[in-house]
C-alpha atoms as a PDB file:
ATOM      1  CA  UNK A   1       5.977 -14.322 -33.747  1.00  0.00           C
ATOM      2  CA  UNK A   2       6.178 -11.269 -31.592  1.00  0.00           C
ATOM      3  CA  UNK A   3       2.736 -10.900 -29.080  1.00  0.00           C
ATOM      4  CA  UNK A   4       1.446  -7.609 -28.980  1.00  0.00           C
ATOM      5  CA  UNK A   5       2.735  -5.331 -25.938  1.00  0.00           C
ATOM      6  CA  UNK A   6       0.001  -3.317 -24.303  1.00  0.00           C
ATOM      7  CA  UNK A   7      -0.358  -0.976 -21.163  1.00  0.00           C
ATOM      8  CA  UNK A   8      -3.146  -0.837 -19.587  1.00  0.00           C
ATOM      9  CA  UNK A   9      -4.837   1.394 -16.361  1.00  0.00           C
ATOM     10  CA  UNK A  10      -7.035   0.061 -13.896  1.00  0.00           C
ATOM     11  CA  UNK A  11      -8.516   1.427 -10.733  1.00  0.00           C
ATOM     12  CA  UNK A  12     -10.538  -0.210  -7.945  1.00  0.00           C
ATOM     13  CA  UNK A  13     -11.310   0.486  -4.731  1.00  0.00           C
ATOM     14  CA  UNK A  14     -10.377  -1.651  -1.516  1.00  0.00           C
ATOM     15  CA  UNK A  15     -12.390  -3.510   0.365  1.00  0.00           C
ATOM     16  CA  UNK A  16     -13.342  -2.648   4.090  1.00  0.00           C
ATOM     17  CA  UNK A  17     -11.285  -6.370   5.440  1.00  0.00           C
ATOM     18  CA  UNK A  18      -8.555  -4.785   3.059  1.00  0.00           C
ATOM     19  CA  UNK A  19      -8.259  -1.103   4.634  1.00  0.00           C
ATOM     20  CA  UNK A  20      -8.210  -2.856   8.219  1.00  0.00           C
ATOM     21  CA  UNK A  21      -4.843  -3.900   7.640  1.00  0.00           C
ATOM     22  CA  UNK A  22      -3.562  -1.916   4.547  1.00  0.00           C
ATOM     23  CA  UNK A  23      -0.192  -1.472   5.147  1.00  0.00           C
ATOM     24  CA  UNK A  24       0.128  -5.223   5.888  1.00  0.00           C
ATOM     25  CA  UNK A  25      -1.844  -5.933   2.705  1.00  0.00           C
ATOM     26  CA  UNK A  26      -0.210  -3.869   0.523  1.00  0.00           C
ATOM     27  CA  UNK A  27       3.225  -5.541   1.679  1.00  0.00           C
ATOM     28  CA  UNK A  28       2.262  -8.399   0.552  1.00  0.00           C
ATOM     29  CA  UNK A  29       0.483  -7.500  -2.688  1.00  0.00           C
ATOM     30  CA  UNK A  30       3.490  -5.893  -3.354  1.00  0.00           C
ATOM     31  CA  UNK A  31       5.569  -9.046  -2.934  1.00  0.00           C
ATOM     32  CA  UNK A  32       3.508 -11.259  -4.918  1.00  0.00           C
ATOM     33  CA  UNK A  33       3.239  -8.774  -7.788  1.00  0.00           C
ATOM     34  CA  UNK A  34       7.192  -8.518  -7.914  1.00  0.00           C
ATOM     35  CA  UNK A  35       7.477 -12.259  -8.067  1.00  0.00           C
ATOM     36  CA  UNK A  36       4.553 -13.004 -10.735  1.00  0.00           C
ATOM     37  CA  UNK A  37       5.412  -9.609 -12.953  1.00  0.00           C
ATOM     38  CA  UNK A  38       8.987 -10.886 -12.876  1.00  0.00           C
ATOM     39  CA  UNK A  39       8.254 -14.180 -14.074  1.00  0.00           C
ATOM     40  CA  UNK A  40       5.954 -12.896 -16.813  1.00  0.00           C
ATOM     41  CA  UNK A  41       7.592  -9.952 -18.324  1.00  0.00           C
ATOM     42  CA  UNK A  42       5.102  -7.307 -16.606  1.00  0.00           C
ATOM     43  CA  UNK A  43       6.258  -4.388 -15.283  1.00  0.00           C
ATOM     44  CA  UNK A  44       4.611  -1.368 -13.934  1.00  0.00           C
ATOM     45  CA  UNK A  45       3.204   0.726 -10.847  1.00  0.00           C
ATOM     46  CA  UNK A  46       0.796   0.253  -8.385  1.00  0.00           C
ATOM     47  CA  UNK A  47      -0.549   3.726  -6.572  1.00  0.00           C
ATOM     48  CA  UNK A  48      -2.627   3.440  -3.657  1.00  0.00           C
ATOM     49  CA  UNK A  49      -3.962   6.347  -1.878  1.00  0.00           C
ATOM     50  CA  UNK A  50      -7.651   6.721   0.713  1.00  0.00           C
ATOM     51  CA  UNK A  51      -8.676   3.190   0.091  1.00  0.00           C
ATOM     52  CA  UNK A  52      -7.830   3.611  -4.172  1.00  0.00           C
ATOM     53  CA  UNK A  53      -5.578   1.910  -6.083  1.00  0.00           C
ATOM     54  CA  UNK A  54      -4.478   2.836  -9.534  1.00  0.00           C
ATOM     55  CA  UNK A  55      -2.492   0.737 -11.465  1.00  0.00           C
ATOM     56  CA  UNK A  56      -0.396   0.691 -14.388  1.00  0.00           C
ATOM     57  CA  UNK A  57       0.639  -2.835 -16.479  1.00  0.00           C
ATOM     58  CA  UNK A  58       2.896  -3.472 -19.259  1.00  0.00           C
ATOM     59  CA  UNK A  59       3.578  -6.433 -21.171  1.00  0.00           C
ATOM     60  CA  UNK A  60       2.348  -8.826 -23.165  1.00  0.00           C
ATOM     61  CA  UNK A  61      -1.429  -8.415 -23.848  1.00  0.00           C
ATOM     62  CA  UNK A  62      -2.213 -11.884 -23.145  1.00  0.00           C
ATOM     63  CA  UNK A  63      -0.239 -11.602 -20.106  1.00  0.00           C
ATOM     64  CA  UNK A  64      -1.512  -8.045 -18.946  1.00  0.00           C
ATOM     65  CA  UNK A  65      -5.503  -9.602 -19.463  1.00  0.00           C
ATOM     66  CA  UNK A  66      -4.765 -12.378 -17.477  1.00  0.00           C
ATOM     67  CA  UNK A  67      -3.583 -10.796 -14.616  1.00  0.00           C
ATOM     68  CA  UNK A  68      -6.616  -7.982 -14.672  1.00  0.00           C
ATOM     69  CA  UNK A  69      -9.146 -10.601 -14.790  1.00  0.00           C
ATOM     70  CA  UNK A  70      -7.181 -12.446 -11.481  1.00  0.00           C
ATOM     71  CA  UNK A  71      -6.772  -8.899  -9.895  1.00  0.00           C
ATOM     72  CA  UNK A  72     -10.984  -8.256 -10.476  1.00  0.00           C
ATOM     73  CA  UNK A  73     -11.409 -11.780  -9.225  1.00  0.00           C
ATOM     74  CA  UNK A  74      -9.679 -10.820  -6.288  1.00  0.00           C
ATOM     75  CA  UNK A  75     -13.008 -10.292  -3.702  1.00  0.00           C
ATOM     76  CA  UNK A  76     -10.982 -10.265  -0.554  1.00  0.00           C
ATOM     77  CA  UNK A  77      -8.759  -6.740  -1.797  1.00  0.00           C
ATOM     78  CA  UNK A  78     -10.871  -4.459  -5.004  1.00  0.00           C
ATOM     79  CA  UNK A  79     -13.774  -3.722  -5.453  1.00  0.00           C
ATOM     80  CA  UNK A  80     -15.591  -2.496  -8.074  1.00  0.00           C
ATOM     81  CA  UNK A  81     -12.245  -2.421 -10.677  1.00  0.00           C
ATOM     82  CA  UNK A  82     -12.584  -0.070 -14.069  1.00  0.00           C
ATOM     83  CA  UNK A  83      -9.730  -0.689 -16.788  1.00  0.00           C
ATOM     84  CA  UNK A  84      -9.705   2.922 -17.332  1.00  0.00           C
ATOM     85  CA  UNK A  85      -7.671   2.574 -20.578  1.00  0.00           C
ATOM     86  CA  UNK A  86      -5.791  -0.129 -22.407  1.00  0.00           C
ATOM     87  CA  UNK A  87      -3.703   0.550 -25.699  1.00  0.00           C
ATOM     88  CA  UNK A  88      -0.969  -0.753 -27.715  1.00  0.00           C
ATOM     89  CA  UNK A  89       2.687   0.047 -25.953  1.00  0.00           C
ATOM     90  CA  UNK A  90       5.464   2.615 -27.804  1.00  0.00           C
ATOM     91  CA  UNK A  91       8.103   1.848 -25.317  1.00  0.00           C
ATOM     92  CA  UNK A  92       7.654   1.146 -21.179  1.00  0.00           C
ATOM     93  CA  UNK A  93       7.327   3.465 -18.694  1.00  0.00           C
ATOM     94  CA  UNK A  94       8.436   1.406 -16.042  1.00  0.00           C
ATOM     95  CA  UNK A  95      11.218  -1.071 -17.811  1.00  0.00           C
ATOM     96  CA  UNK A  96      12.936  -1.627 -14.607  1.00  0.00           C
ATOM     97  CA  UNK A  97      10.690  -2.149 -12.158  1.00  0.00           C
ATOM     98  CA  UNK A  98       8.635  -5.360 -11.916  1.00  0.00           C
ATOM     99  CA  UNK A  99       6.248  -3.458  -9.601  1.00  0.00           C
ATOM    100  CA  UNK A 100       6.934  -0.238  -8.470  1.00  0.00           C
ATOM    101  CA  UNK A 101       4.997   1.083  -5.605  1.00  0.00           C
ATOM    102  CA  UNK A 102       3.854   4.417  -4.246  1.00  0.00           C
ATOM    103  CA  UNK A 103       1.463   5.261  -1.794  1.00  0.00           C
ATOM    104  CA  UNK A 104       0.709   8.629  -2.226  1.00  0.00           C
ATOM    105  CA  UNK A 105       1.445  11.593   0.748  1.00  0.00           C
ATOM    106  CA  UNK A 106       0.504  14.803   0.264  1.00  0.00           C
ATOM    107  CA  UNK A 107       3.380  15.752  -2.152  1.00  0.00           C
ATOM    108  CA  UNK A 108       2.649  13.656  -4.354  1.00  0.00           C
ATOM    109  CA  UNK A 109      -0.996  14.398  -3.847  1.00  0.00           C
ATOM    110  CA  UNK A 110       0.518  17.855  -5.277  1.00  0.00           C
ATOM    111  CA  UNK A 111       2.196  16.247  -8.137  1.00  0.00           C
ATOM    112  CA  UNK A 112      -0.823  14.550  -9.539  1.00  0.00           C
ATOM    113  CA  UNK A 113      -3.052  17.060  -8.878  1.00  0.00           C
ATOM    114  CA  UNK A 114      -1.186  19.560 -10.651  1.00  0.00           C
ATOM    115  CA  UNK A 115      -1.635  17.320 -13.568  1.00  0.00           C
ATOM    116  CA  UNK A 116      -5.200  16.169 -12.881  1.00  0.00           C
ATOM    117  CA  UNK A 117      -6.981  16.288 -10.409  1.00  0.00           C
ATOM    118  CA  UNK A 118      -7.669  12.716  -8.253  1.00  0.00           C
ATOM    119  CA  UNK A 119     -10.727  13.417  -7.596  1.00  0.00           C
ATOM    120  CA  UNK A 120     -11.793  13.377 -11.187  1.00  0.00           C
ATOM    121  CA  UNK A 121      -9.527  10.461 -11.903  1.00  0.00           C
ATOM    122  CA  UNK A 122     -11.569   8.104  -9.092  1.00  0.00           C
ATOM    123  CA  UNK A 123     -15.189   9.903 -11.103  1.00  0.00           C
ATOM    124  CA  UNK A 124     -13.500   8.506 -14.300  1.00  0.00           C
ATOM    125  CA  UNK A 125     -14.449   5.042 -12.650  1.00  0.00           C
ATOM    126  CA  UNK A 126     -17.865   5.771 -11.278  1.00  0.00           C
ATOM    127  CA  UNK A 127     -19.096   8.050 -13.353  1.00  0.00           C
ATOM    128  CA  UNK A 128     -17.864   7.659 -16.481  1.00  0.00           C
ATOM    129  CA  UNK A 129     -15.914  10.901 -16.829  1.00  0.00           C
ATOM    130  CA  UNK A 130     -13.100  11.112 -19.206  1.00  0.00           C
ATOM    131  CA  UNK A 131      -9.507  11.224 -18.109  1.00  0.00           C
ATOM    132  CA  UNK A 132      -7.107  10.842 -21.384  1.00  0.00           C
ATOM    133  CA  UNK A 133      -4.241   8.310 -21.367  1.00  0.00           C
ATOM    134  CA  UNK A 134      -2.231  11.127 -22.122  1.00  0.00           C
ATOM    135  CA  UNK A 135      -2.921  12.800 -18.367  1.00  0.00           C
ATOM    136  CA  UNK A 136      -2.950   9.528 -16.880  1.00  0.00           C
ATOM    137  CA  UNK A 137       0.527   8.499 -18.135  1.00  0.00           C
ATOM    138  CA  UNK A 138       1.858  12.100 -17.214  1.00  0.00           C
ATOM    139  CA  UNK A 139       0.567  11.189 -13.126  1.00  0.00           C
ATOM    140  CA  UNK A 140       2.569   7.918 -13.660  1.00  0.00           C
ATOM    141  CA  UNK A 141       5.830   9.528 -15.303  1.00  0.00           C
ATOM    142  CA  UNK A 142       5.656  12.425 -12.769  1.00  0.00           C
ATOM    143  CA  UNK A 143       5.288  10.225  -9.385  1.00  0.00           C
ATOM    144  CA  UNK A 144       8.023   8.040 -11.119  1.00  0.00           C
ATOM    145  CA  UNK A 145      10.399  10.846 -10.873  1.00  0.00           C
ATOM    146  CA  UNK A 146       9.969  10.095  -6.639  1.00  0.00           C
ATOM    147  CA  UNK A 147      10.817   6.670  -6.848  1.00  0.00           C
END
């Protein structure tokens, strides 16, 4: 029997140990994601940007709900994590990649501004304000392009 196949949009924020060493953190987040997601069918994108990471998984649900309640469990890198949006999967947005990553610079600051903008998407989490899966996917799918 087939398992459902979800994607699903979380964003936290990183802790203050985290953001002393980010770019060492990250590296190894990174690492470990590309490792587990391989082993488990999970593919995706991680964006992290002013202490924010936004991330996109895809898999199996059971899969993707497991490894959002580890990443919330994870004290020592987010804090305060908001799925944003989970929903059943059409087709992948990110079939090749077991973890993309992108940290974003100010061009692709643009990009996703242009199609919402971050500010509102980081409110989504703390104040409750609505940000469709529709814009969300297009911020993914854009900053994919610059891969």
């Amino acid at each position: 029997m087939e398992q459902l196949q979800i994607q699903a949009v979380y964003l936290s924020f990183a802790t203050r140990a985290f953001k002393m060493h980010a770019a060492t953190n990250i590296e190894q987040i990174i690492q470990e994601a590309q490792t587990h997601n391989s082993q488990n069918d999970i593919t995706g994108q991680l964006i992290y940007h002013g202490g924010v990471f936004i991330q996109l998984l895809e898999g199996e649900k059971s899969k993707v709900q497991r490894l959002l309640g580890a990443i919330a469990c994870d004290r020592s890198r987010h804090e305060n994590l908001t799925v944003l949006f989970h929903q059943p999967m059409q087709e992948r947005v990110f079939s090749d990649w077991s973890m993309a990553y992108q940290e974003l610079d100010n061009h692709s600051l643009d990009i996703v501004n242009s199609i919402v903008p971050w500010q509102k998407i980081i409110r989504a989490s703390e104040e409750g304000e609505t940000v469709t899966p529709d814009k969300i996917f297009m911020v993914f799918k854009g900053l994919r392009e610059r891969l």
